[in-house]
Protein backbone atom coordinates (compact mmCIF):
# COMPACT_ATOMS: atom_id res chain seq x y z
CA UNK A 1 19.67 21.93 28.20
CA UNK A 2 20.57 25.66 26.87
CA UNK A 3 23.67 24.04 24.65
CA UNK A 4 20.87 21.19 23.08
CA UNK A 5 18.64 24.01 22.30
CA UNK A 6 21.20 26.22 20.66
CA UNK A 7 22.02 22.68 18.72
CA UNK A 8 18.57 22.05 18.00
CA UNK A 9 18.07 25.77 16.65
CA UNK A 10 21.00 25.49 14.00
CA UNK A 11 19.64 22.10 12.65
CA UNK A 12 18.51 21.89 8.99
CA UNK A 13 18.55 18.06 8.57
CA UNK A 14 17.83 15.52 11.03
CA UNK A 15 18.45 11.61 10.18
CA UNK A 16 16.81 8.54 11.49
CA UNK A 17 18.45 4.97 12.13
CA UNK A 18 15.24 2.79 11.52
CA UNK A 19 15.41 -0.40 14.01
CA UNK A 20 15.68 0.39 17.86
CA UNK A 21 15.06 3.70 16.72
CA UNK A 22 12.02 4.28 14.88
CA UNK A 23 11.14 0.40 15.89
CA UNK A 24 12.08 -1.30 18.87
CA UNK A 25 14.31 -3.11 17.32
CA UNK A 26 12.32 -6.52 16.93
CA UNK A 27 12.58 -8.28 13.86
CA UNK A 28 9.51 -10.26 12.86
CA UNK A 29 10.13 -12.95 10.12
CA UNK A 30 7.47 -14.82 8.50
CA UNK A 31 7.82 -18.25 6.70
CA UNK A 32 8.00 -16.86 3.58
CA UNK A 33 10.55 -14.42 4.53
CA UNK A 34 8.70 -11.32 4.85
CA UNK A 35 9.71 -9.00 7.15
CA UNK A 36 7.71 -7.07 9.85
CA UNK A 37 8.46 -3.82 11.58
CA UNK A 38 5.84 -1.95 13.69
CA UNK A 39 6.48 1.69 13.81
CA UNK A 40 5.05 4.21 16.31
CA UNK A 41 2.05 6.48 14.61
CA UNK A 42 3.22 9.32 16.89
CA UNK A 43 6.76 9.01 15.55
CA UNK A 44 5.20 9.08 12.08
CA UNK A 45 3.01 12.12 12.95
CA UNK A 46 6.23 14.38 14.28
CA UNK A 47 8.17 13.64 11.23
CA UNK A 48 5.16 15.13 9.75
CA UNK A 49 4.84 18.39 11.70
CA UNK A 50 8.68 18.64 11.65
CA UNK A 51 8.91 18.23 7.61
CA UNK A 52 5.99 20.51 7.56
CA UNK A 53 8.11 22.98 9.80
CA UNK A 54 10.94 23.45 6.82
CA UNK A 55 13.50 20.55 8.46
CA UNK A 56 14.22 18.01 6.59
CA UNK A 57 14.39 14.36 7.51
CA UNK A 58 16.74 11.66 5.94
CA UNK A 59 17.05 7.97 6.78
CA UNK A 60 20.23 5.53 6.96
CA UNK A 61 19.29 2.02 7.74
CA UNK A 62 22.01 -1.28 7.95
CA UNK A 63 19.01 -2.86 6.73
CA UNK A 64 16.61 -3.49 3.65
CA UNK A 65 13.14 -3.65 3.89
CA UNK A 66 10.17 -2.83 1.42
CA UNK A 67 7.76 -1.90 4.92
CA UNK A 68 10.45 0.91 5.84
CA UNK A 69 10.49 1.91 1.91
CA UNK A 70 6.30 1.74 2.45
CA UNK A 71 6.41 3.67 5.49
CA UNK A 72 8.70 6.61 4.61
CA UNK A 73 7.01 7.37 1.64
CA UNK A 74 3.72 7.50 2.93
CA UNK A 75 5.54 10.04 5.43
CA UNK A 76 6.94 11.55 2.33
CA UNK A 77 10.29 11.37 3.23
CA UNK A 78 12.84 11.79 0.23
CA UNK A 79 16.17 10.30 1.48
CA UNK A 80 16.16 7.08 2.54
CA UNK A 81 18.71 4.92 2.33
CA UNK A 82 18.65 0.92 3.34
CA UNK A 83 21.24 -1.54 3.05
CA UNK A 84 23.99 0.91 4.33
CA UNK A 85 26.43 -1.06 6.96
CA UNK A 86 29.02 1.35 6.73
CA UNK A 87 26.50 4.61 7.13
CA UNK A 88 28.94 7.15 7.07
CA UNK A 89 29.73 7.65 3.41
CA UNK A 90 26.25 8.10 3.24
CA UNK A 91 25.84 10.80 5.45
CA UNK A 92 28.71 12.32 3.56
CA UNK A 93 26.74 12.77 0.38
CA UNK A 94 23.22 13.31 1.67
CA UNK A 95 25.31 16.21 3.86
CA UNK A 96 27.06 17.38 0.25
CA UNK A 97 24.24 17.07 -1.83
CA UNK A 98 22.22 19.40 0.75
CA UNK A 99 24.83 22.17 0.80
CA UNK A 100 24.74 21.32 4.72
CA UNK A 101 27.64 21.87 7.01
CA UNK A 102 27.83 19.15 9.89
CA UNK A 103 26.71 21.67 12.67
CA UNK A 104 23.47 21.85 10.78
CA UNK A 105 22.58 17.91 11.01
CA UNK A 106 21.02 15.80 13.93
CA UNK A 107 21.33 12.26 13.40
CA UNK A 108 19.27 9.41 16.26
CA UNK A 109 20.44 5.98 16.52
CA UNK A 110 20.86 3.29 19.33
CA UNK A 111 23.74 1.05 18.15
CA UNK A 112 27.68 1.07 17.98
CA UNK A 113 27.54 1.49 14.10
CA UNK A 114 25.48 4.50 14.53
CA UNK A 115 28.53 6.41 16.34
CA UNK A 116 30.66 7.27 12.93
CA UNK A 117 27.78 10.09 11.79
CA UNK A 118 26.84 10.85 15.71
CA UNK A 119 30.47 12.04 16.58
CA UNK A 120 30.38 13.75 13.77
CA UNK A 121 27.05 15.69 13.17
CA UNK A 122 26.02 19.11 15.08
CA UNK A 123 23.30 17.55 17.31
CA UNK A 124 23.73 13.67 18.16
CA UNK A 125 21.03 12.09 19.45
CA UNK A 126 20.16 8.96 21.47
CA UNK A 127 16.68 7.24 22.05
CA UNK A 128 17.09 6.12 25.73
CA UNK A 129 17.75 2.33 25.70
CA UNK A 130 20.89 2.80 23.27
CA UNK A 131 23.51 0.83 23.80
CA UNK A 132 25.69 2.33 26.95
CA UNK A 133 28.19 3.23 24.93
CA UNK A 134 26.20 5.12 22.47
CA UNK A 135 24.45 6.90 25.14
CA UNK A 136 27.75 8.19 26.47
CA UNK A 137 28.70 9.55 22.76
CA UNK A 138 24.99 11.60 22.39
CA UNK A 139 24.41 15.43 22.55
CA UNK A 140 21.31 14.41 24.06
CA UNK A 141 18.87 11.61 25.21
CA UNK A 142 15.43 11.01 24.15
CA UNK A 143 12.86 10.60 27.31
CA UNK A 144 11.24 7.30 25.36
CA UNK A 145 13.06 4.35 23.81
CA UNK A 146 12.89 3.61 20.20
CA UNK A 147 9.96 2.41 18.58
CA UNK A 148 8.01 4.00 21.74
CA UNK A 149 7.74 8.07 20.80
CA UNK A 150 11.45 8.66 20.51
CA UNK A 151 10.89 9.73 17.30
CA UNK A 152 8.35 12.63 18.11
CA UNK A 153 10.27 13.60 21.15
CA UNK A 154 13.82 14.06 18.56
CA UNK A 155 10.70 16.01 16.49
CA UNK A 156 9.39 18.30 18.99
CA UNK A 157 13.11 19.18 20.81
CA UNK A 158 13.77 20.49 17.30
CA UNK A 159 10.48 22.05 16.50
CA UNK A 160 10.52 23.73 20.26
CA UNK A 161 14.03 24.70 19.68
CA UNK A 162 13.72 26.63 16.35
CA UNK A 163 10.30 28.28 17.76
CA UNK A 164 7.94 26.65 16.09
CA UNK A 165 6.11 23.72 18.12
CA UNK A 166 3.52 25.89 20.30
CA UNK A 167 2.08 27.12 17.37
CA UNK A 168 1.78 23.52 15.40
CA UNK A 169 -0.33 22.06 17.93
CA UNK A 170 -2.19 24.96 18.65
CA UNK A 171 -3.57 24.34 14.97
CA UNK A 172 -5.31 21.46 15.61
CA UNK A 173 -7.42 23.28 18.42
């Protein structure tokens, strides 16, 4: 655990997957087409805290959806990025437009395309029912599975890591 917190301490940028990550991966489809995603409001709430703590948080999703464009900008979360199946050259110039080196970057996901950016960034990150092999390519593992808190537990390892988690919910006593 001392190596993920010395990760976790350099880390400037962290990036999301969205679905089986900050979902659980179900896809809801109505009859009109509309798509559905429920999101955790703890996940939501740690991006918060962790924006709020001077990181800042990007999204790369294979998918497009107007409820995860909804959704990150009522988390006001700049980058995002949908309809990216190859992710990497995206990470590329999010990285390059931040002046970020990789060793300053987390990145979560769940899924074989996800593994391009993890085996690349500083701190690579897996919510807990990845994929097998993506579990055996993370840094570290998050104790919930996507959609289910992984999100605030990739929040508060980063937050407790860079020293500043005790005192952001010691302000809401």
């Amino acid at each position: 655990m001392q190596d993920i917190q010395e990760k976790a301490r350099n880390i400037k940028l962290v990036i999301f997957d969205v679905d089986g990550v900050l979902t659980d991966g179900s896809l809801f489809l109505g009859d009109d087409g509309q798509e559905y995603k429920a999101f955790n409001s703890r996940d939501g709430h740690g991006m918060k805290m962790l924006q709020a703590s001077g990181v800042e948080i990007g999204i790369i999703t294979g998918r497009s959806s107007e409820v995860v464009r909804i959704r990150m900008e009522s988390l006001g979360i700049k980058h995002v990025h949908q309809g990216k199946l190859d992710k990497l050259p995206t990470y590329l110039q999010l990285r390059d437009q931040l002046g970020l080196r990789d060793e300053e970057v987390a990145y979560v996901g769940d899924d074989v395309v996800d593994l391009p950016i993890m085996r690349r960034v500083g701190l690579a990150i897996a919510v807990n029912d990845a994929h097998p092999f993506v579990l055996q390519h993370a840094h570290w593992q998050t104790p919930h599975a996507g959609g289910r808190s992984a999100g605030r537990d990739v929040c508060e390892l980063l937050m407790d890591a860079q020293g500043n988690l005790q005192s952001a919910l010691e302000s809401y006593l």
